[in-house]
Protein backbone atom coordinates (compact mmCIF):
# COMPACT_ATOMS: atom_id res chain seq x y z
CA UNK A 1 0.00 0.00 0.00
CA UNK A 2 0.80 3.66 -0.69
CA UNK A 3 -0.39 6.59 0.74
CA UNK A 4 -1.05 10.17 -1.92
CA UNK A 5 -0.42 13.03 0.89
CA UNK A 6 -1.79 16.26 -0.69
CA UNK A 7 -1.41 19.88 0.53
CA UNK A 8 -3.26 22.76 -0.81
CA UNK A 9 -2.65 26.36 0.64
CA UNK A 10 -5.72 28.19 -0.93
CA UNK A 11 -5.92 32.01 -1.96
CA UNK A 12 -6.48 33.65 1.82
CA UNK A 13 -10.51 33.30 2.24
CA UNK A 14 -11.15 31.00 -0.10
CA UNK A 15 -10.78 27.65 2.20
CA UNK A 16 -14.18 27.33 3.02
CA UNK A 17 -15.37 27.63 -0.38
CA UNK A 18 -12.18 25.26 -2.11
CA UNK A 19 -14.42 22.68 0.75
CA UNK A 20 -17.57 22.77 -0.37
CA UNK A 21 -16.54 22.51 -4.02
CA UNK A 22 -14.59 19.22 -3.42
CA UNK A 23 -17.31 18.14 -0.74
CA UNK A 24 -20.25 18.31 -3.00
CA UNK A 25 -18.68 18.53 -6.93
CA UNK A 26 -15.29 16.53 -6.30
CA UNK A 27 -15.38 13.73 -3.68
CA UNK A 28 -18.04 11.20 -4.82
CA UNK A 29 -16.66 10.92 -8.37
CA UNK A 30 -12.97 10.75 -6.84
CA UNK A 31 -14.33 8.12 -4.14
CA UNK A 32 -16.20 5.85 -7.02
CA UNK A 33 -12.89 6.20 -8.75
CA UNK A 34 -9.51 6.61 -6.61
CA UNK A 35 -11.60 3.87 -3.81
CA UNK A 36 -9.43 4.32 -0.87
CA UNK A 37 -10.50 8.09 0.48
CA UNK A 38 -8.90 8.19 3.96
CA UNK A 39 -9.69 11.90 4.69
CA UNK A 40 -8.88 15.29 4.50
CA UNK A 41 -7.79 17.69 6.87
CA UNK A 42 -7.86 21.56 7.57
CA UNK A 43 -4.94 23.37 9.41
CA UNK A 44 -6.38 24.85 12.83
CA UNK A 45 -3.34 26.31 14.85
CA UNK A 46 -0.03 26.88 13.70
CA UNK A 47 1.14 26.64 9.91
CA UNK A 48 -0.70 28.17 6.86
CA UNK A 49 -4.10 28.27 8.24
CA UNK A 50 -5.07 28.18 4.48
CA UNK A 51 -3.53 25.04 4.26
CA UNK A 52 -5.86 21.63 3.49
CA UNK A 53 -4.43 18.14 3.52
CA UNK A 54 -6.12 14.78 1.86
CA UNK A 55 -4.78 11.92 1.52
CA UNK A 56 -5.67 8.72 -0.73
CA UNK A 57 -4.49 5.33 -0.66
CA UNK A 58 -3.71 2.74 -3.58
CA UNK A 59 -2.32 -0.55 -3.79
CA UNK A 60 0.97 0.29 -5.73
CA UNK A 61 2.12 3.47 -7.90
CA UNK A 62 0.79 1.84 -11.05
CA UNK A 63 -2.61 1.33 -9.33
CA UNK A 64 -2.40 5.23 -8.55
CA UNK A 65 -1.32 5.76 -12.08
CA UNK A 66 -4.25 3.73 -13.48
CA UNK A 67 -6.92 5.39 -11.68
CA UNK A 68 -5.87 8.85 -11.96
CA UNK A 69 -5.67 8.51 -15.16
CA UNK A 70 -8.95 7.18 -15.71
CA UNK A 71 -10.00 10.35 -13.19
CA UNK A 72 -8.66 12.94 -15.39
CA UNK A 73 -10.55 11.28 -18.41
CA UNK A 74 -13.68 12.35 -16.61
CA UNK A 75 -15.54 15.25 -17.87
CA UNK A 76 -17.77 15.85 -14.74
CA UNK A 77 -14.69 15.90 -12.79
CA UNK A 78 -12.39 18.16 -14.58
CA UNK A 79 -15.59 20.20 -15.04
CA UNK A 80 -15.05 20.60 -10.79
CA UNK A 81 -11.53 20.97 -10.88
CA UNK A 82 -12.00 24.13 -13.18
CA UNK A 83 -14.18 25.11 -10.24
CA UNK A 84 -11.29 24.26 -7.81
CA UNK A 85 -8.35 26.16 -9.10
CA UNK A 86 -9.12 29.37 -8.44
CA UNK A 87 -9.19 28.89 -4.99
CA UNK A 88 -5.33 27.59 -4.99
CA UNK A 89 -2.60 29.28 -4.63
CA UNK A 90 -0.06 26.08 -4.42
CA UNK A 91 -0.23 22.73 -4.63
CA UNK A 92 2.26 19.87 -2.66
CA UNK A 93 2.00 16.19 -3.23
CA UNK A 94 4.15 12.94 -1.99
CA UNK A 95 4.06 9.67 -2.00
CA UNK A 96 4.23 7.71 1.42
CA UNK A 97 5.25 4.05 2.23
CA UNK A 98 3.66 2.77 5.73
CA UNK A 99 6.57 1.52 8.01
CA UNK A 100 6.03 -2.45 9.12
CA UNK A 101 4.30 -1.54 12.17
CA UNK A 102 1.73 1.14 10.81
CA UNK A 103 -2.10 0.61 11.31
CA UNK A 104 -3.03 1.96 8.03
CA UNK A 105 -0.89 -0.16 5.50
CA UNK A 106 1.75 -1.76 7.46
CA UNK A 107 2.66 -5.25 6.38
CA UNK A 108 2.66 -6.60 10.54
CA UNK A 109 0.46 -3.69 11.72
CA UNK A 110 -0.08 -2.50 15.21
CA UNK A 111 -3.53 -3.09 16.98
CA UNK A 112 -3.07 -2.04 20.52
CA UNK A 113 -4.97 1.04 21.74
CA UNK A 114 -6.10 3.86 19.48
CA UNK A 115 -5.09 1.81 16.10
CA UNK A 116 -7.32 2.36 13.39
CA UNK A 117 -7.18 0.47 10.12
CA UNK A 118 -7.63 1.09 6.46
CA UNK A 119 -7.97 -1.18 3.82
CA UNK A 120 -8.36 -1.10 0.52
């Protein structure tokens, strides 16, 4: 398993609306799509607090590959994304590789106290 970690740091007041774009124009054709949606995150103290984080997870890089590809073949979506952009002001990505031990991906993964687990 992989994890996609994407930042956005969106044009200062436009956070709230960058949300409800993806929320209600962005996510369901993504989730039907990408499959493994394991959340997305705003920045609340400390940082860019124009900053939004999601991340995504996919069985290998071609699986990522695959599906996004077949994601930016989708007219409804790209239709959003042109809805999307103006809002940003930069854009971060990276790929990340779950240690052994991780709950979310790890080959031997923890399940003691507060462990949570994603699959795909």
């Amino acid at each position: 398993m992989i994890i996609e970690e994407r930042y956005y740091i969106c044009h200062p007041g436009r956070s709230q609306e960058f949300l409800t774009i993806f929320e209600e124009g962005c996510l369901a054709i993504q989730a039907r799509i990408l499959g493994c949606f394991i959340g997305m995150w705003e920045t609340e103290i400390g940082g860019d607090l124009s900053q939004i984080v999601h991340m995504w997870g996919y069985t290998d890089l071609e699986d990522r590959a695959r599906r996004r590809t077949k994601l930016f073949k989708n007219k409804a979506y790209m239709k959003q994304v042109a809805r999307l952009l103006p809002c940003v002001m930069t854009m971060e990505n990276r790929i990340l590789v779950p240690a052994r031990f991780s709950p979310v991906g790890g080959s031997d993964p923890h399940t003691g106290a507060g462990a949570i687990r994603v699959t795909l």
